[in-house]
Each structure stands twice: as structure tokens, then as C-alpha cells.
PDB file of N, CA and C in Angstrom:
ATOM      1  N   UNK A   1     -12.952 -17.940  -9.624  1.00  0.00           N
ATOM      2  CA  UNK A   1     -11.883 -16.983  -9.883  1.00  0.00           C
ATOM      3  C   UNK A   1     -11.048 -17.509 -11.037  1.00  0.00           C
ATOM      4  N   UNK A   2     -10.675 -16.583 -11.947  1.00  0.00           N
ATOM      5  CA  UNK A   2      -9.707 -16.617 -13.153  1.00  0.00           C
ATOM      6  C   UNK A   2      -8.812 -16.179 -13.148  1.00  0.00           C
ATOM      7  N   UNK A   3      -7.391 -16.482 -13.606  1.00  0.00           N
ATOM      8  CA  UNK A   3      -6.329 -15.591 -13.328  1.00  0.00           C
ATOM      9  C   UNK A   3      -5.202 -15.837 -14.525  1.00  0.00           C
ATOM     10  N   UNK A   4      -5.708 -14.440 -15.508  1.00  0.00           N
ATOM     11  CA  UNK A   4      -5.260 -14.370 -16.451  1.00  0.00           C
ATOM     12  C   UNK A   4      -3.439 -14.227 -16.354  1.00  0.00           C
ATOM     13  N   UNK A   5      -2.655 -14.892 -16.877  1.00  0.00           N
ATOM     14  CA  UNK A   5      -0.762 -15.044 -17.329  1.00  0.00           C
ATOM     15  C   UNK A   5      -0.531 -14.035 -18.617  1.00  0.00           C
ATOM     16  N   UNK A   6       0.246 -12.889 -18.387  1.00  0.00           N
ATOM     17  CA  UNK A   6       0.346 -13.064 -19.535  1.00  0.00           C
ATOM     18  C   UNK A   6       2.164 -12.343 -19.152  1.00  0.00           C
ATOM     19  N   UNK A   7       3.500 -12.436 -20.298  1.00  0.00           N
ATOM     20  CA  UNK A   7       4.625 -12.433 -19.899  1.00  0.00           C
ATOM     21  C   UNK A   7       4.514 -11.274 -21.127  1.00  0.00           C
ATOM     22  N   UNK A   8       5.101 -10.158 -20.562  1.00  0.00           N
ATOM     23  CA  UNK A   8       5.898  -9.189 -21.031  1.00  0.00           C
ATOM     24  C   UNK A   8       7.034  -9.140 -22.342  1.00  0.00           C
ATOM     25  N   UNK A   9       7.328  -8.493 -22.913  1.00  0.00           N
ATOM     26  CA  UNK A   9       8.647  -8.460 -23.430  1.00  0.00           C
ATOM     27  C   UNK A   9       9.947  -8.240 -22.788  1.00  0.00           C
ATOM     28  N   UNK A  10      10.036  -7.911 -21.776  1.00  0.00           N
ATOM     29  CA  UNK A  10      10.537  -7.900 -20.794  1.00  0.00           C
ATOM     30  C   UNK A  10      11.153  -9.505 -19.780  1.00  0.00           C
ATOM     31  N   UNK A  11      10.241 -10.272 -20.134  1.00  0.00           N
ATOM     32  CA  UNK A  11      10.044 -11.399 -19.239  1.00  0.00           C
ATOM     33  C   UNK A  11       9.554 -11.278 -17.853  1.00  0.00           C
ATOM     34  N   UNK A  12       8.803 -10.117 -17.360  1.00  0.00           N
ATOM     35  CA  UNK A  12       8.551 -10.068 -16.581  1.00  0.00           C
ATOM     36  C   UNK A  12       6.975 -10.568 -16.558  1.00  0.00           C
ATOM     37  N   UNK A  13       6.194 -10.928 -15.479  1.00  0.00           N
ATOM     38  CA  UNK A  13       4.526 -11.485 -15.834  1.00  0.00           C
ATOM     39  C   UNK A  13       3.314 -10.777 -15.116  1.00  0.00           C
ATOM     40  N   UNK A  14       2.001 -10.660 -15.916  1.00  0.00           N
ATOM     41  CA  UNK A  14       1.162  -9.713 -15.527  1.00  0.00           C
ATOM     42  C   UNK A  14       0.296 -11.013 -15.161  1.00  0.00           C
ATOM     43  N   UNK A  15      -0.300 -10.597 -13.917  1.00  0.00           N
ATOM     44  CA  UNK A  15      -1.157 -11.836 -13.439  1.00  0.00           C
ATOM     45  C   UNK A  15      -2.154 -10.962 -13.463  1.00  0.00           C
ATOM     46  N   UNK A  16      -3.428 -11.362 -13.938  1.00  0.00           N
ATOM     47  CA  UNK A  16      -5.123 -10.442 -14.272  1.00  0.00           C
ATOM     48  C   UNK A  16      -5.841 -11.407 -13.004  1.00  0.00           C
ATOM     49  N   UNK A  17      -6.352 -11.795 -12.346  1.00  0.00           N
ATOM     50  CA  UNK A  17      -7.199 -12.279 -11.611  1.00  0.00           C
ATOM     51  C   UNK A  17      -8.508 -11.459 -11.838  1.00  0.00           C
ATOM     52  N   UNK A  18      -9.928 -12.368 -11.958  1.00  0.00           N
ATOM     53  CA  UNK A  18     -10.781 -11.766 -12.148  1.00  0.00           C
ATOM     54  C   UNK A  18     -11.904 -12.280 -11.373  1.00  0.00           C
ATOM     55  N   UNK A  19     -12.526 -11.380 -10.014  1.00  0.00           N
ATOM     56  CA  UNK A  19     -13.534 -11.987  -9.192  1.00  0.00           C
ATOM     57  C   UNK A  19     -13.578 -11.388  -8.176  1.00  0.00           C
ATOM     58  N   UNK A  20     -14.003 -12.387  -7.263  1.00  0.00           N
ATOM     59  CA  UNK A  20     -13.594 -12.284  -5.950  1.00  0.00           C
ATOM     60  C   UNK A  20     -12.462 -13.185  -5.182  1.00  0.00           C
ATOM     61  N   UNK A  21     -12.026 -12.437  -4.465  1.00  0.00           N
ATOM     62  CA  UNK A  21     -10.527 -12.902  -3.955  1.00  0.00           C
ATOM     63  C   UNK A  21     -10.811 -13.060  -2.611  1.00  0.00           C
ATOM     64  N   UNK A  22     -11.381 -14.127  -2.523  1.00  0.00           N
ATOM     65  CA  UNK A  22     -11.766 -14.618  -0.842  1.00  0.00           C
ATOM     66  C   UNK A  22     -11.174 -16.468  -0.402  1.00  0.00           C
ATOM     67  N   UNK A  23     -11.994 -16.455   0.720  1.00  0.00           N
ATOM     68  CA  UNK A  23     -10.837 -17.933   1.146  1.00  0.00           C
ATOM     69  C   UNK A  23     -11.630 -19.171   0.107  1.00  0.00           C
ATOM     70  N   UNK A  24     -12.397 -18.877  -0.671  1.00  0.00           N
ATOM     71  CA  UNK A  24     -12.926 -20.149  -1.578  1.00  0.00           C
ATOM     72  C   UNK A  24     -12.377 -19.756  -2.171  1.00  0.00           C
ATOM     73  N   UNK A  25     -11.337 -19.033  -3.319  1.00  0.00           N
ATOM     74  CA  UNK A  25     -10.920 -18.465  -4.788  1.00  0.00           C
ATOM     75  C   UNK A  25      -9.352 -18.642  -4.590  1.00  0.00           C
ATOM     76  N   UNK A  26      -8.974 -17.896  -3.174  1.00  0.00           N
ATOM     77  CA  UNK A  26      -7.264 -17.701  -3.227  1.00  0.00           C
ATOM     78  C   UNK A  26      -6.504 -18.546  -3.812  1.00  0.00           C
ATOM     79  N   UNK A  27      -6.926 -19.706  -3.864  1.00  0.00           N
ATOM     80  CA  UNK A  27      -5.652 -21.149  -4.291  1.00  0.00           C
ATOM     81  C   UNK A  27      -5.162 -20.862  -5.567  1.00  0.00           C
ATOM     82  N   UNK A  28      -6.127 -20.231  -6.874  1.00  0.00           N
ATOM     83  CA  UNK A  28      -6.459 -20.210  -7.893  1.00  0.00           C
ATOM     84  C   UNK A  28      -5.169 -19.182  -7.938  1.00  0.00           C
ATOM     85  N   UNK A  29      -5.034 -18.266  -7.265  1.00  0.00           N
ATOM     86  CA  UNK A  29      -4.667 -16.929  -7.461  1.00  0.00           C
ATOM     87  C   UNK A  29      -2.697 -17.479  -6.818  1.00  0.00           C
ATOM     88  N   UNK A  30      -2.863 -18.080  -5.943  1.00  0.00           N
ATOM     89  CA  UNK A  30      -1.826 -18.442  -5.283  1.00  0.00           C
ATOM     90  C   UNK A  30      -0.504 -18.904  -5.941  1.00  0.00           C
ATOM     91  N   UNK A  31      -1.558 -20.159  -6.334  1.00  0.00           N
ATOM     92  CA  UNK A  31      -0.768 -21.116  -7.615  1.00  0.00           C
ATOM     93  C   UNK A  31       0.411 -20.232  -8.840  1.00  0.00           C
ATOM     94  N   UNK A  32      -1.059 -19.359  -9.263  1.00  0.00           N
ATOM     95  CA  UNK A  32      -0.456 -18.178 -10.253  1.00  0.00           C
ATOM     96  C   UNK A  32       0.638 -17.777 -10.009  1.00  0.00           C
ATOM     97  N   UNK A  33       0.448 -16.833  -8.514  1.00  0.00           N
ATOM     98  CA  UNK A  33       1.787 -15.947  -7.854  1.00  0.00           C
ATOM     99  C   UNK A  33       2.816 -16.819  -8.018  1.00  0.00           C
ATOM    100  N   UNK A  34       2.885 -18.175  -7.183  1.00  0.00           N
ATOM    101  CA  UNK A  34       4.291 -19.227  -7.026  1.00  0.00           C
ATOM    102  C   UNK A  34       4.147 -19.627  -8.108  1.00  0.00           C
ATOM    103  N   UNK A  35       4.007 -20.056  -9.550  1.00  0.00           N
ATOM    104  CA  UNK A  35       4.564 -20.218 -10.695  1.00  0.00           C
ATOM    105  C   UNK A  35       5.360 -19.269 -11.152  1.00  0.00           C
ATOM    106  N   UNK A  36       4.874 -17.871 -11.342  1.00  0.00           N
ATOM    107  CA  UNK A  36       5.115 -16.955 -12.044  1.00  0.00           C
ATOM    108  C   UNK A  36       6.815 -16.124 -10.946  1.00  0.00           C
ATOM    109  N   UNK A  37       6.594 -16.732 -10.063  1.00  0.00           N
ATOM    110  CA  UNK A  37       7.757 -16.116  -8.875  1.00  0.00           C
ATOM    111  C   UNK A  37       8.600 -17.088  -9.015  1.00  0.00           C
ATOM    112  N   UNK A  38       8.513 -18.284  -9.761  1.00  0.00           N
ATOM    113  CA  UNK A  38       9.594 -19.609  -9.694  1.00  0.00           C
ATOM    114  C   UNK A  38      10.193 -19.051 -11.145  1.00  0.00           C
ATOM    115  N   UNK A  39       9.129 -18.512 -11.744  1.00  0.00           N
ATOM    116  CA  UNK A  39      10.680 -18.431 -13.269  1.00  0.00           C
ATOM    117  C   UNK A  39      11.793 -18.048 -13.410  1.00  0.00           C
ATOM    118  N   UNK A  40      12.791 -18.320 -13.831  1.00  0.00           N
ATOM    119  CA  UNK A  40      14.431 -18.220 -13.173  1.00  0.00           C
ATOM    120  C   UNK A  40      14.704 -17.138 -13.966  1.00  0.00           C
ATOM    121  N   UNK A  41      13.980 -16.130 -14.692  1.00  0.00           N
ATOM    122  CA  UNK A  41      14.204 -15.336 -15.478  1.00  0.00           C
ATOM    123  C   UNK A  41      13.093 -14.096 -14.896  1.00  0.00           C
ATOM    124  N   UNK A  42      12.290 -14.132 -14.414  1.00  0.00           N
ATOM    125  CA  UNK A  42      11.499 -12.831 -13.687  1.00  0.00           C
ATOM    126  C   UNK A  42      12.499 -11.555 -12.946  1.00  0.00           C
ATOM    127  N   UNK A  43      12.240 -10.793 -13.584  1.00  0.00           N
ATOM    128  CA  UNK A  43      12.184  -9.748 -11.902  1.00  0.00           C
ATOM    129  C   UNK A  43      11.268  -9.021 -11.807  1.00  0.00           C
ATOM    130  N   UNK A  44      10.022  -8.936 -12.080  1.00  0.00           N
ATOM    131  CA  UNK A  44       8.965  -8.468 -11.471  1.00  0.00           C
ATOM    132  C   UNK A  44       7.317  -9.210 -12.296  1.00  0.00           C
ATOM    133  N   UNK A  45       7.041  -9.433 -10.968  1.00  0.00           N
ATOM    134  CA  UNK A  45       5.582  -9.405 -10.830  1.00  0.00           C
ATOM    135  C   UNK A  45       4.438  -8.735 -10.734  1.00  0.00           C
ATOM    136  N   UNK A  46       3.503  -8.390 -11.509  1.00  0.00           N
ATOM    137  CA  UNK A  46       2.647  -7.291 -11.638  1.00  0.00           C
ATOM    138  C   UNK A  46       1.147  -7.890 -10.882  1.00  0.00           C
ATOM    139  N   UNK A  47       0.475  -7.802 -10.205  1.00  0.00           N
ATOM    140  CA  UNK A  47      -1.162  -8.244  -9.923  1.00  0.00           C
ATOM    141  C   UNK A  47      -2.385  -7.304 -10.079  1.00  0.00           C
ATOM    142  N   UNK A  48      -2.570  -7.177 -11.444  1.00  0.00           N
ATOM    143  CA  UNK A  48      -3.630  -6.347 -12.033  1.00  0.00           C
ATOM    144  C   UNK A  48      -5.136  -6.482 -11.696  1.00  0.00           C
ATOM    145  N   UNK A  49      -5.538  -5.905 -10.525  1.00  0.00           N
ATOM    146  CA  UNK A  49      -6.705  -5.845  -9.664  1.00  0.00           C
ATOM    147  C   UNK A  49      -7.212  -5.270 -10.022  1.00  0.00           C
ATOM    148  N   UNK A  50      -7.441  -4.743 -11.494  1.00  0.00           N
ATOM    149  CA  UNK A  50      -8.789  -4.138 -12.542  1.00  0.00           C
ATOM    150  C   UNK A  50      -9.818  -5.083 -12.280  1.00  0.00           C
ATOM    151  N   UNK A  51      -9.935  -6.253 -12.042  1.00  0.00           N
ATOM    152  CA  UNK A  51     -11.136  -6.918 -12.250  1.00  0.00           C
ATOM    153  C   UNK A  51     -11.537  -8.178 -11.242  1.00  0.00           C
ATOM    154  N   UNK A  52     -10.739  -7.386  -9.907  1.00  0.00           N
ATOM    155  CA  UNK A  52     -11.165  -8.476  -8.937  1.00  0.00           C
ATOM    156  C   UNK A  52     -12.377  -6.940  -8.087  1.00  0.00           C
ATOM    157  N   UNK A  53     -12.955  -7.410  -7.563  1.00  0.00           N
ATOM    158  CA  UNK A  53     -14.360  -6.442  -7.149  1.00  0.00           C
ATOM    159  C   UNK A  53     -14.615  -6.860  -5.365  1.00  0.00           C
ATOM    160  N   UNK A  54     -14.019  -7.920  -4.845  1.00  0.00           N
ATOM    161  CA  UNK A  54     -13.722  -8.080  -3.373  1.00  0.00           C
ATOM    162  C   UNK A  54     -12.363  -8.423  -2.937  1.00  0.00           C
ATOM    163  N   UNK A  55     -11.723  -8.399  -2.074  1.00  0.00           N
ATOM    164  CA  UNK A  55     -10.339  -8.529  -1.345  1.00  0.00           C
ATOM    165  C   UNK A  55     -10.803  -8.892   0.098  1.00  0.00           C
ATOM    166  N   UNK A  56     -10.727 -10.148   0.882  1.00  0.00           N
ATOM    167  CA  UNK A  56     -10.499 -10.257   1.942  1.00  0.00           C
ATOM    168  C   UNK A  56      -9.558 -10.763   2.556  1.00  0.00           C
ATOM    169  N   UNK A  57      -8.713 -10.805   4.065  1.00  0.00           N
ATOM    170  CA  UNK A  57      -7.636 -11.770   4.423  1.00  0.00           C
ATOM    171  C   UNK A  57      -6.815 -12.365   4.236  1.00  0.00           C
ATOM    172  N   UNK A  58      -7.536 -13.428   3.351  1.00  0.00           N
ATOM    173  CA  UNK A  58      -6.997 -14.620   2.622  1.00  0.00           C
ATOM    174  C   UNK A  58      -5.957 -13.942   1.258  1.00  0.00           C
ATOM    175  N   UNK A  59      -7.031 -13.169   0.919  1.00  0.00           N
ATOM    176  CA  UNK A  59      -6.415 -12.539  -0.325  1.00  0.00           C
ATOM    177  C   UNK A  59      -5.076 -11.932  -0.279  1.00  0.00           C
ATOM    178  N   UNK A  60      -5.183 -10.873   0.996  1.00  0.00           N
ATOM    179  CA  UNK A  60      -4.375 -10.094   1.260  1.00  0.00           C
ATOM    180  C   UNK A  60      -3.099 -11.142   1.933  1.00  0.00           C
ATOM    181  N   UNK A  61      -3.443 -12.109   2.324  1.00  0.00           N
ATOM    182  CA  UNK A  61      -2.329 -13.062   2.666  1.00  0.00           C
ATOM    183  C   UNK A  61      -1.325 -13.187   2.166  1.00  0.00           C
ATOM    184  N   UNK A  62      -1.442 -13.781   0.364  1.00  0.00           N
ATOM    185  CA  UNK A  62      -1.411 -14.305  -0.068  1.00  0.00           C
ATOM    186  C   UNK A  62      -0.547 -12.910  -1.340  1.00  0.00           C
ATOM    187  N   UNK A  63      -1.150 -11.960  -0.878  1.00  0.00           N
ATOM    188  CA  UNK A  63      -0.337 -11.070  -1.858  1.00  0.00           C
ATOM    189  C   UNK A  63       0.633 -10.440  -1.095  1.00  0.00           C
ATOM    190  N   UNK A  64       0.721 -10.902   0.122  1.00  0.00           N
ATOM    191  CA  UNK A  64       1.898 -10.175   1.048  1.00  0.00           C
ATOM    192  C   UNK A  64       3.033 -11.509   1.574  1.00  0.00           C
ATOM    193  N   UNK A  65       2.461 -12.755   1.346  1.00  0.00           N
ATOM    194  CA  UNK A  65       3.331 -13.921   1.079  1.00  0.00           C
ATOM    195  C   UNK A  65       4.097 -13.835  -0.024  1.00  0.00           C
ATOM    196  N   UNK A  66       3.361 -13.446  -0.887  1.00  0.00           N
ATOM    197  CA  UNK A  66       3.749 -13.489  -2.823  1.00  0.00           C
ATOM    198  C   UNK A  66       5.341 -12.150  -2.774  1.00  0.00           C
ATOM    199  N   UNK A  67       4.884 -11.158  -2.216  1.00  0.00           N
ATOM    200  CA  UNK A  67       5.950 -10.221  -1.779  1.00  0.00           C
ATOM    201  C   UNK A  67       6.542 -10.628  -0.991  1.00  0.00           C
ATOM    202  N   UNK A  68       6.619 -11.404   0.247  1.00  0.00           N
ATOM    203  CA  UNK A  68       7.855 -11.768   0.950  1.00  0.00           C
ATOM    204  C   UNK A  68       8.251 -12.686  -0.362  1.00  0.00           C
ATOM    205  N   UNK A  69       8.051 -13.779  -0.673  1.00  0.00           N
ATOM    206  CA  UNK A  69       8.756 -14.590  -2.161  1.00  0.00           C
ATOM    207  C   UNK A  69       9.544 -14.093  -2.853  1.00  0.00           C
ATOM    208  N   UNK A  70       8.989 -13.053  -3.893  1.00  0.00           N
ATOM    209  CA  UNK A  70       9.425 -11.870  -4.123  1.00  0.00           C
ATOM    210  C   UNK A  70      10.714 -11.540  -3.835  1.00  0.00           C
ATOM    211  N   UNK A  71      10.823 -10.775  -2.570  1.00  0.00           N
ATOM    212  CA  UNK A  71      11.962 -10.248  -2.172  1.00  0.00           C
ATOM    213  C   UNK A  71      13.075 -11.147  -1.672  1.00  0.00           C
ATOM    214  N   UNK A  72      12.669 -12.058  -1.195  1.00  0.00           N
ATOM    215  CA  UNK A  72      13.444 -13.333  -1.107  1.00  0.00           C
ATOM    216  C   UNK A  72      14.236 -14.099  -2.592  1.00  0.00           C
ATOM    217  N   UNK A  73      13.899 -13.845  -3.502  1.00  0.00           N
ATOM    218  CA  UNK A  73      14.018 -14.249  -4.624  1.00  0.00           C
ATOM    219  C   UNK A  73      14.895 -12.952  -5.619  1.00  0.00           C
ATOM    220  N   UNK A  74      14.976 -11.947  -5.015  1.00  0.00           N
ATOM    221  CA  UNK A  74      15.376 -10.787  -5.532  1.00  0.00           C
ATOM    222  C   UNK A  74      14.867 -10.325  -6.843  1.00  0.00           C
ATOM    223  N   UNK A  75      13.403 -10.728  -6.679  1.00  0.00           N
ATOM    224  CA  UNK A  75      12.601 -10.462  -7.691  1.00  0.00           C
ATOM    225  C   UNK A  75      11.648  -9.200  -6.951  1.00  0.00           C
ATOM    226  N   UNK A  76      10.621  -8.524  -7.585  1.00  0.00           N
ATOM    227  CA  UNK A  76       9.581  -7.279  -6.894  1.00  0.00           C
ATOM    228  C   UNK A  76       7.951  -8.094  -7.388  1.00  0.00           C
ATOM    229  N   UNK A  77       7.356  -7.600  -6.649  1.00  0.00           N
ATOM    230  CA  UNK A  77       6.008  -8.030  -6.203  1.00  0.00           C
ATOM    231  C   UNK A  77       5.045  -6.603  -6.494  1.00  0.00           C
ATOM    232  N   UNK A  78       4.193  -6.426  -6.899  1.00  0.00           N
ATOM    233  CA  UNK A  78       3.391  -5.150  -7.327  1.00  0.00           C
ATOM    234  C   UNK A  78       2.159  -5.547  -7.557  1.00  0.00           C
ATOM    235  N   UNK A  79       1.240  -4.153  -6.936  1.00  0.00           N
ATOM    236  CA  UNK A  79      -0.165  -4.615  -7.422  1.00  0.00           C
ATOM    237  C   UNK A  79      -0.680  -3.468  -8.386  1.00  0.00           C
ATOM    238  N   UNK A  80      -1.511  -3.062  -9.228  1.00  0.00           N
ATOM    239  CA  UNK A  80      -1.946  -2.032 -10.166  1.00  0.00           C
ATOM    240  C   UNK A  80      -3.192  -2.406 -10.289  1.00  0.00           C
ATOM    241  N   UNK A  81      -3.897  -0.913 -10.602  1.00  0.00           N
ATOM    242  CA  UNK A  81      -5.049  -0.728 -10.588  1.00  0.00           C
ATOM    243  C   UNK A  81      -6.412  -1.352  -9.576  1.00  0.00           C
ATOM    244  N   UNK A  82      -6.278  -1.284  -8.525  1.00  0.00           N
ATOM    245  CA  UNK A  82      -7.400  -2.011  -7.611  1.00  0.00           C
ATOM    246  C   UNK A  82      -8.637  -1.166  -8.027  1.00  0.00           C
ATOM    247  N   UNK A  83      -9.532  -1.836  -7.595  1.00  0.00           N
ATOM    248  CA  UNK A  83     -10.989  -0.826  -7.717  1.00  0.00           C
ATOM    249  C   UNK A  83     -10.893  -0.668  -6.282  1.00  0.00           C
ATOM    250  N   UNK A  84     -11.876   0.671  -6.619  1.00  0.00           N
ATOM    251  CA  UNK A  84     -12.149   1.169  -4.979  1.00  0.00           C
ATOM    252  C   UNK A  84     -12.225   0.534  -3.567  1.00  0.00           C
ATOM    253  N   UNK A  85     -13.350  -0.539  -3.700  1.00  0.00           N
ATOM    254  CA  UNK A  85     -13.545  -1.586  -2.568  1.00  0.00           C
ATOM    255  C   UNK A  85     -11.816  -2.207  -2.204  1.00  0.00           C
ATOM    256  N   UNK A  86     -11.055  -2.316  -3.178  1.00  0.00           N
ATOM    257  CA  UNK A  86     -10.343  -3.331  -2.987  1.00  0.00           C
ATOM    258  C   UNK A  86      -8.730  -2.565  -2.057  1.00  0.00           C
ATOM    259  N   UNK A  87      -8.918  -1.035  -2.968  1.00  0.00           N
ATOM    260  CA  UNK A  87      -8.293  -0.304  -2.454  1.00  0.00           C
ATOM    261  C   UNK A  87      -8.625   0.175  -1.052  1.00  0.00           C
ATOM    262  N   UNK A  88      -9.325   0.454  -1.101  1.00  0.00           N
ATOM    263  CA  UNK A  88      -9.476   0.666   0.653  1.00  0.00           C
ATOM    264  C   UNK A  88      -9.229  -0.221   1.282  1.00  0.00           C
ATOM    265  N   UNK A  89      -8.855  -1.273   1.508  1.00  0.00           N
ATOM    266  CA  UNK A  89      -8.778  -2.402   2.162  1.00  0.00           C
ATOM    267  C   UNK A  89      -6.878  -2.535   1.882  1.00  0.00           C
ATOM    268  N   UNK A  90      -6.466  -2.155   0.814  1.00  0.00           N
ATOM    269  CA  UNK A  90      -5.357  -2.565   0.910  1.00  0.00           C
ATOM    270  C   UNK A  90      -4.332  -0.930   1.788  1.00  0.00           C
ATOM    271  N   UNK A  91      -5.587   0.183   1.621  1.00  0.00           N
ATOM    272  CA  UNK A  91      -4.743   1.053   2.186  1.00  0.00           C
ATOM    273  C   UNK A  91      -4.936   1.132   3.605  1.00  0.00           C
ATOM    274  N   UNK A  92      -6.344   0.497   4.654  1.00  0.00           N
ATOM    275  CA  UNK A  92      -6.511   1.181   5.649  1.00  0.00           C
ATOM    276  C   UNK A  92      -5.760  -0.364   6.415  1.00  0.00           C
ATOM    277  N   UNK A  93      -5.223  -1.132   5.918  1.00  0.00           N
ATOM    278  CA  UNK A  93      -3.897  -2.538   6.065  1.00  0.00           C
ATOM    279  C   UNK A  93      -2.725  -1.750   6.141  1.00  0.00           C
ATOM    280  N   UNK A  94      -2.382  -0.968   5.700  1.00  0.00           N
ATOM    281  CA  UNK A  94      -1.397  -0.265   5.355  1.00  0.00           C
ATOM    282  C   UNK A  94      -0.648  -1.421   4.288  1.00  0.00           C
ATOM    283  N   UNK A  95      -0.970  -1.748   4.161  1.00  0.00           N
ATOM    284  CA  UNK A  95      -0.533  -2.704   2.685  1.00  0.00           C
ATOM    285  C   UNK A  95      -0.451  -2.412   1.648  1.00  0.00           C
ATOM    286  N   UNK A  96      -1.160  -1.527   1.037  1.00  0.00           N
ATOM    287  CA  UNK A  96      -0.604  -0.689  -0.245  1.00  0.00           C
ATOM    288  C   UNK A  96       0.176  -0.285  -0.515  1.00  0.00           C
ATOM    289  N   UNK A  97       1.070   0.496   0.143  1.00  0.00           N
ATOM    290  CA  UNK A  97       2.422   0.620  -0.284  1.00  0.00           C
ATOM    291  C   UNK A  97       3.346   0.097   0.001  1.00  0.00           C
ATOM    292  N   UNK A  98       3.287  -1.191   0.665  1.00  0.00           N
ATOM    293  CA  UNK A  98       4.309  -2.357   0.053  1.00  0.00           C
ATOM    294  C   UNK A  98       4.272  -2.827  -0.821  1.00  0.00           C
ATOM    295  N   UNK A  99       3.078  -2.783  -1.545  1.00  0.00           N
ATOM    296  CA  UNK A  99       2.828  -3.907  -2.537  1.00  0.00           C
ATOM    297  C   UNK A  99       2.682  -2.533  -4.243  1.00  0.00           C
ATOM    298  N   UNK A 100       3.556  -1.521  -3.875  1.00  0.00           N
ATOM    299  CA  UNK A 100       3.598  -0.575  -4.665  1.00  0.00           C
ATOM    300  C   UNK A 100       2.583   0.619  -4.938  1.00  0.00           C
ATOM    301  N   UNK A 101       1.809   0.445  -4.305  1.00  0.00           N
ATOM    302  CA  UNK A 101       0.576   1.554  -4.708  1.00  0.00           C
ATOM    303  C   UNK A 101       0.838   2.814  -3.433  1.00  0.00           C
ATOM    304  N   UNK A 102       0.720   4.084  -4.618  1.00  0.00           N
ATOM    305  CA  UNK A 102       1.234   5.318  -3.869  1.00  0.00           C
ATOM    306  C   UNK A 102       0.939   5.179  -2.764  1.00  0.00           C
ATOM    307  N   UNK A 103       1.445   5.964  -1.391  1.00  0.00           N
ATOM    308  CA  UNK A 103       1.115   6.219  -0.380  1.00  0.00           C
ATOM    309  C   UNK A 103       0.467   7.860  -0.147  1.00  0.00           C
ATOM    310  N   UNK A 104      -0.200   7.764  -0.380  1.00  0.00           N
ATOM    311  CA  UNK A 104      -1.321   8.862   0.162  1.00  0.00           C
ATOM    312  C   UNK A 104      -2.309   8.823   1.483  1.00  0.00           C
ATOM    313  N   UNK A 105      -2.449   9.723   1.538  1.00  0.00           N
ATOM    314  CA  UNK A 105      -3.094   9.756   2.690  1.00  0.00           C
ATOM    315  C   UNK A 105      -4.707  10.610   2.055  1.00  0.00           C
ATOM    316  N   UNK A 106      -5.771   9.700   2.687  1.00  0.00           N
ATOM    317  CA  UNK A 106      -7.004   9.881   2.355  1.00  0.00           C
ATOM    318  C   UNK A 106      -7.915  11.071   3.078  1.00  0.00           C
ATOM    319  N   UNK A 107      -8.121  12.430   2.497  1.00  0.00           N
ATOM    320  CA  UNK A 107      -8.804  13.525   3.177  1.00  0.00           C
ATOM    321  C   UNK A 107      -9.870  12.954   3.752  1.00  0.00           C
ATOM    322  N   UNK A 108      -9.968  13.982   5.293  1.00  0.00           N
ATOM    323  CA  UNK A 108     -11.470  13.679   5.722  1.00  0.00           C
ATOM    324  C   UNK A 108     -12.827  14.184   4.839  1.00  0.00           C
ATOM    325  N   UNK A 109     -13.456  13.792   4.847  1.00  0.00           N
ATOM    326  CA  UNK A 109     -14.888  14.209   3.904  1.00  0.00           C
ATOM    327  C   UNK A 109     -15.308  15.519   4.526  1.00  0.00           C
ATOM    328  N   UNK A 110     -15.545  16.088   4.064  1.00  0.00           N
ATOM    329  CA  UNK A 110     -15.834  17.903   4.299  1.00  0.00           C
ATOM    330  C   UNK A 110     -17.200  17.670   5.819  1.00  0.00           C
ATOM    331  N   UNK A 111     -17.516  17.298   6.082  1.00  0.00           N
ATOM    332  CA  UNK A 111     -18.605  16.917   7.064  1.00  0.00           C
ATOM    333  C   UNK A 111     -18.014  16.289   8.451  1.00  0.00           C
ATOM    334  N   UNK A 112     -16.533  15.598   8.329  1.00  0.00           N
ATOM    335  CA  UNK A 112     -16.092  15.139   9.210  1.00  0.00           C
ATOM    336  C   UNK A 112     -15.989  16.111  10.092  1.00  0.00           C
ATOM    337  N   UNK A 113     -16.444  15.335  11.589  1.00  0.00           N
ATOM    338  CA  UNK A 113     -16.488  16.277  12.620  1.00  0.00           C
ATOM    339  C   UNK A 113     -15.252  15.674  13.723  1.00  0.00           C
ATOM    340  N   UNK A 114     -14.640  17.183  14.120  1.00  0.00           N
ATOM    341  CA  UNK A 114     -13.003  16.844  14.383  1.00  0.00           C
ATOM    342  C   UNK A 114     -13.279  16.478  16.458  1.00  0.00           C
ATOM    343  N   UNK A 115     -12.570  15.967  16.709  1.00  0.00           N
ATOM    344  CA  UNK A 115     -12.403  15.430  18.128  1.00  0.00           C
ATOM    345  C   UNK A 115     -12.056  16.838  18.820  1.00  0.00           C
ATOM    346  N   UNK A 116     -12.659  17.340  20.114  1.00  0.00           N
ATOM    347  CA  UNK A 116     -11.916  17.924  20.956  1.00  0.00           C
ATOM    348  C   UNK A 116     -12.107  19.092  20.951  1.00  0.00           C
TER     349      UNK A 116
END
């Protein structure tokens, strides 16, 4: 796992992580979050999940630790752009919209067959 820094004009920081985000990779990703949440000049954190392609547990730990930090710090915590796999996982957690991503609610597939 890679996890691209890069700081805004703003001073705020875009963290890119690129992989898979499982319990061998998270540290990589971790490190990132608590650097980028210690700068005495942040108020927001961005985690650009364009180019991570798995999310498990660990991951999700670790981005809902990064948001308690965050808010503790009176700084904001955000995630943008997940791919599909990654999104589903952060919405059926109900974790997505803490971590900023709309709250929608996902239609049944035209085939779904209803209870009752």
C-alpha cells in the first residue's frame, strides 16, 4: 500500500492511498491519517479512495479512529470517491455518512422479491 500526501492551498491535506486496505497495509495508511491530523494548521482531512480496490475492518477502523481524532482536534475527517466494492462496505457499516459520503439509500433491484 501507497499513500499519496499532498497539502492544499488551503492547508488542508489529501491523503491518495492506493491498494488494498486490509490488516497487512493499514499501518501505512494510519501513520498518514495521524501525521496529517497532528498539523497545527489543518482543518480538514480528505481520504481519496479512487484507488484503493478492497476495504476491510482494519481499514474501516482506522478511518473511523482517524474521524474520532478529527473531531477531537476540531479538525473534519472525509472520505471521496470510493469505488464500488469499497463503497458498499462503507454504506451497508453505515459508515459512510460519517465519514461524509451522501446518505442515500440503495433501491432494491427490479427482481427483488418483497416479504409477506
Amino acid at each position: 500500500m501507497e499513500v499519496r500526501v499532498r497539502a492544499t492551498d488551503r492547508g488542508d491535506v489529501v491523503l491518495s492511498p492506493a491498494g488494498e486496505l486490509d490488516m497487512s497495509t493499514v499501518g501505512t495508511l494510519e501513520t498518514a491519517l495521524v501525521a496529517a491530523l497532528n498539523r497545527p494548521d489543518l482543518q480538514e482531512c480528505l481520504v481519496d479512495l479512487a484507488e484503493v480496490s478492497f476495504l476491510d475492518s482494519t481499514g474501516l477502523r482506522v478511518l473511523i479512529e482517524g474521524f474520532s481524532l478529527a473531531r477531537e482536534r476540531g479538525r473534519s475527517l472525509r472520505v471521496a470517491n470510493p469505488q464500488p466494492a469499497v463503497e458498499r462496505v462503507l454504506r451497508i457499516t453505515s459508515v459512510g455518512p460519517l465519514l461524509g459520503l451522501p446518505d442515500v439509500t440503495t433501491p432494491l433491484p427490479p427482481d427483488a422479491r418483497r416479504l409477506g
